[in-house]
N, C-alpha and C. Protein backbone atom coordinates (compact mmCIF):
# COMPACT_ATOMS: atom_id res chain seq x y z
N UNK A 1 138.49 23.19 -18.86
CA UNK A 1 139.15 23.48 -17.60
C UNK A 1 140.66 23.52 -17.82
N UNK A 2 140.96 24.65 -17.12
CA UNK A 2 142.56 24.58 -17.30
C UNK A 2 143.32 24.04 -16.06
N UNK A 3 144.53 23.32 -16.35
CA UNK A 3 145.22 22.58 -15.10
C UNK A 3 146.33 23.40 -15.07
N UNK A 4 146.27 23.79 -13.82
CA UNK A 4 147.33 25.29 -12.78
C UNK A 4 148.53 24.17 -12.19
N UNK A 5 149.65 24.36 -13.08
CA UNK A 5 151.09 24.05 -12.16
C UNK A 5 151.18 24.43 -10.87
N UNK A 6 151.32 23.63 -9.99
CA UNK A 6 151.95 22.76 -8.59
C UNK A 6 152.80 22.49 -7.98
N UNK A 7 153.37 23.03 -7.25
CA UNK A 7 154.35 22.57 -6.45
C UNK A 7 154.07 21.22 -5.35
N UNK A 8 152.60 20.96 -5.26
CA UNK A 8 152.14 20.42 -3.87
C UNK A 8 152.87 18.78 -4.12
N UNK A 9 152.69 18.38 -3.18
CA UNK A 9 153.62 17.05 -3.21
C UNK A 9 153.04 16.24 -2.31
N UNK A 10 151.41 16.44 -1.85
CA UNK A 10 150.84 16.40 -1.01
C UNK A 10 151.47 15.73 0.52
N UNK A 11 152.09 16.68 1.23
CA UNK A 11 152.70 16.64 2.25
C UNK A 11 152.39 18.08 2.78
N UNK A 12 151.24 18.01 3.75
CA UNK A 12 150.55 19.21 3.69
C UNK A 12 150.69 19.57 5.72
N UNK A 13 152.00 20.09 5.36
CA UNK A 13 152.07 20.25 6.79
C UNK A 13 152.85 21.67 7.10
N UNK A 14 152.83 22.76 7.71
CA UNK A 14 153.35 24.06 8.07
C UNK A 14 154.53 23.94 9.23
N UNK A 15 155.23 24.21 8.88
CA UNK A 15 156.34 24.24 9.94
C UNK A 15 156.28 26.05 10.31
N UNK A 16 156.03 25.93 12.03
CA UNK A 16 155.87 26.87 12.71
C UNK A 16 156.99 28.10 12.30
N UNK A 17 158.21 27.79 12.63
CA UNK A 17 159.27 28.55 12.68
C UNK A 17 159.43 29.02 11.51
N UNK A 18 159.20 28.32 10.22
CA UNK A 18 159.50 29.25 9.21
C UNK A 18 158.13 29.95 8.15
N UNK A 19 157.23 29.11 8.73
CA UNK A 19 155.47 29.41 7.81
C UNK A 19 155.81 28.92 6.40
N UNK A 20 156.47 28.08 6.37
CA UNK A 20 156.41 27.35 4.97
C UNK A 20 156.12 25.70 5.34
N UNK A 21 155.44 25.53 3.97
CA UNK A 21 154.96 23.91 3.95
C UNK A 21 156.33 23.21 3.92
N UNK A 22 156.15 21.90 5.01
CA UNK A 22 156.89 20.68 4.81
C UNK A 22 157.24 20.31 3.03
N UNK A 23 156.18 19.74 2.45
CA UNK A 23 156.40 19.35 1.41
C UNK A 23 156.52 20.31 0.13
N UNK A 24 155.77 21.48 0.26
CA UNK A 24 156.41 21.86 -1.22
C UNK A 24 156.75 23.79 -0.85
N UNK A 25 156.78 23.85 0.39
CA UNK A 25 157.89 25.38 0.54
C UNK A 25 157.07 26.98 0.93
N UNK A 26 155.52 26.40 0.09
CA UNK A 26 154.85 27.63 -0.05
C UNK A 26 154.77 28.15 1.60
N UNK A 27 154.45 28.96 1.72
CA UNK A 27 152.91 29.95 2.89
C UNK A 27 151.24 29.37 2.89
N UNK A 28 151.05 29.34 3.80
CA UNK A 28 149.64 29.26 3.51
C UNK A 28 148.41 30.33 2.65
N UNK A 29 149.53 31.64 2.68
CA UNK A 29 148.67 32.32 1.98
C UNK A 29 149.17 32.11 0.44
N UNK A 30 150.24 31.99 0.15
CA UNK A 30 150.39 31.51 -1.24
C UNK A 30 149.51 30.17 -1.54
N UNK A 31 149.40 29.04 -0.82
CA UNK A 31 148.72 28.00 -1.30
C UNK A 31 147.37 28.34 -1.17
N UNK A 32 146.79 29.47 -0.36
CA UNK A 32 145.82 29.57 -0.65
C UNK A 32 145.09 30.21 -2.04
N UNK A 33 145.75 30.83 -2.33
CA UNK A 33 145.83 32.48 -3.53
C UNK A 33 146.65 31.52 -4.79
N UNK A 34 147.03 30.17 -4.28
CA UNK A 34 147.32 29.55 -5.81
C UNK A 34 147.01 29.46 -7.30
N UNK A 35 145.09 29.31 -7.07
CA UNK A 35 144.90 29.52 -8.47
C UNK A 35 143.98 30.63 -8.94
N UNK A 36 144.52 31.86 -8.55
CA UNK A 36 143.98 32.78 -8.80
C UNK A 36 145.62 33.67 -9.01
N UNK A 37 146.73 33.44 -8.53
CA UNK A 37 147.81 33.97 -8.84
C UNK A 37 148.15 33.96 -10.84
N UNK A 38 148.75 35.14 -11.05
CA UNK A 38 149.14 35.14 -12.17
C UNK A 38 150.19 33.98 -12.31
N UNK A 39 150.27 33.60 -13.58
CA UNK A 39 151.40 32.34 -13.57
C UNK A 39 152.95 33.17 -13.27
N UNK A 40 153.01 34.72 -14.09
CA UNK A 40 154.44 35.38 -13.40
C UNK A 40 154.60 35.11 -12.10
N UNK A 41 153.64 35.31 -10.99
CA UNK A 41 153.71 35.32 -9.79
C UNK A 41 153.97 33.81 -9.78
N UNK A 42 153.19 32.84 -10.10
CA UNK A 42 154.16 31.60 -9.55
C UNK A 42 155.31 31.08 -9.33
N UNK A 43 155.55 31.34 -10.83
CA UNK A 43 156.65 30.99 -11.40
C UNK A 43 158.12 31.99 -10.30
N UNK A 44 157.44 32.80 -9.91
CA UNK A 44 158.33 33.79 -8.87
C UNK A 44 158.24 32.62 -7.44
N UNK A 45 157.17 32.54 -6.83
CA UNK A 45 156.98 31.67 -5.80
C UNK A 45 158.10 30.54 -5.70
N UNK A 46 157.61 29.74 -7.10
CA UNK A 46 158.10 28.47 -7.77
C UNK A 46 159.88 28.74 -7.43
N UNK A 47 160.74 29.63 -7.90
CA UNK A 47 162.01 30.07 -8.13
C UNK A 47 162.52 30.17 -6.64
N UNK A 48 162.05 30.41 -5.86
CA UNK A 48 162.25 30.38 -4.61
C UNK A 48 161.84 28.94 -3.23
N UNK A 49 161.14 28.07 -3.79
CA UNK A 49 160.57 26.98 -2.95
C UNK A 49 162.02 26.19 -2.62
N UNK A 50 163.05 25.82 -3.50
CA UNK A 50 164.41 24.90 -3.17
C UNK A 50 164.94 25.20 -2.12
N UNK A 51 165.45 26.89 -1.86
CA UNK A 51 165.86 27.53 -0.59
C UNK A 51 164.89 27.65 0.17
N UNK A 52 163.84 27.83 0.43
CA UNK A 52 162.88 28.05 1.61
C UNK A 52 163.04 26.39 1.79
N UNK A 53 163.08 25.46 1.31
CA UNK A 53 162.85 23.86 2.01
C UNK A 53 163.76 23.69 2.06
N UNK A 54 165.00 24.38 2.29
CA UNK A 54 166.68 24.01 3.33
C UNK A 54 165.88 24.69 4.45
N UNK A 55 165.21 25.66 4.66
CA UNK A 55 165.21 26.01 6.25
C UNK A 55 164.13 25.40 7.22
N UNK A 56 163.57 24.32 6.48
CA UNK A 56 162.85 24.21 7.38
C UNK A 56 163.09 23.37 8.22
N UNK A 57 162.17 22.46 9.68
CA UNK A 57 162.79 22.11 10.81
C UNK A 57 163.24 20.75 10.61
N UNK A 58 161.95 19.94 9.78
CA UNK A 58 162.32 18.49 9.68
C UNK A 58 161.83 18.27 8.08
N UNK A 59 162.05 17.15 7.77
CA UNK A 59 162.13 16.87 6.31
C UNK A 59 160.64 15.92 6.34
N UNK A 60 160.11 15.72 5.28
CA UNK A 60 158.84 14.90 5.14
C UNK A 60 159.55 13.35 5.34
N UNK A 61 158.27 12.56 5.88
CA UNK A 61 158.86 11.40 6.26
C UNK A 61 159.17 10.29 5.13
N UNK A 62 158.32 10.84 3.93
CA UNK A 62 158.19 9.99 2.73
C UNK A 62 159.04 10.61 1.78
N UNK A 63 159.16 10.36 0.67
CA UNK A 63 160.14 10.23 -0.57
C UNK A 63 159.18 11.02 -1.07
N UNK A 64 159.47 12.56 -1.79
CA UNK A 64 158.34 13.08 -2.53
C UNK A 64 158.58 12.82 -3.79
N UNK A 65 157.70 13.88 -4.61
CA UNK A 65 157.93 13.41 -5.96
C UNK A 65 158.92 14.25 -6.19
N UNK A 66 159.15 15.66 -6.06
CA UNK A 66 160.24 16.44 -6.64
C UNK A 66 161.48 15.67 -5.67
N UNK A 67 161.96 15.01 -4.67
CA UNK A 67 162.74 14.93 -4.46
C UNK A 67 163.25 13.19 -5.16
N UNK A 68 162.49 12.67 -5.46
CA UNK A 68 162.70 11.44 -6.13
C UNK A 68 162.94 12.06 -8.12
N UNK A 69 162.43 12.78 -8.18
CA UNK A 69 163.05 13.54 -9.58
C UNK A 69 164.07 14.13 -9.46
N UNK A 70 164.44 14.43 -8.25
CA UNK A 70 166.25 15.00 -8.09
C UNK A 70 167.33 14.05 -8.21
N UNK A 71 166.72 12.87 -7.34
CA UNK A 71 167.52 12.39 -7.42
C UNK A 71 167.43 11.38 -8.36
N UNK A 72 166.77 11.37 -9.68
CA UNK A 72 166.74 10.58 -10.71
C UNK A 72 167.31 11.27 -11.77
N UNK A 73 167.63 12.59 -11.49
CA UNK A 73 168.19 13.55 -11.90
C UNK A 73 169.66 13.36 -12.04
N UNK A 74 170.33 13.42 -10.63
CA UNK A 74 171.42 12.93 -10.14
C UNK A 74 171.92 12.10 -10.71
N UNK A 75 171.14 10.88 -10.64
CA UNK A 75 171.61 9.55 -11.53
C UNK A 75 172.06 9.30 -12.81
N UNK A 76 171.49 10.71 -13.57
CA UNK A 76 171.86 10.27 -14.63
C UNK A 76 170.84 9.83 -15.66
């Protein structure tokens, strides 16, 4: 079995106004079509998730993992 790179951060919630997930940016039709997408196509998806999760309405209530790797990042 092969294991398909992820954005999910399991924070599985759609914000109306923009049709992207709370926690990791996608569409529902991208998270659906995830592992059947070519990895080019992810990796396209992937390149774009940082700016799509500035627009969305509210922020997840928990500490995710990519955002606790930013800011461990940050640190140094």
């Amino acid at each position: 079995m092969t294991i398909t790179e992820s954005p999910c951060v399991l924070v599985c919630a759609i914000d109306m106004k923009t049709g992207f997930c709370f926690g990791c940016g996608r569409t529902r039709e991208e998270i659906g079509a995830w592992s059947i997408m070519s990895p080019e196509a992810r990796r396209s998806v992937m390149a774009d998730l940082a700016a799509r999760l500035e627009t969305v309405e509210r922020r997840p209530r928990r500490e995710t993992r990519r955002s606790l790797l930013a800011r461990e990042k940050q640190q140094g």
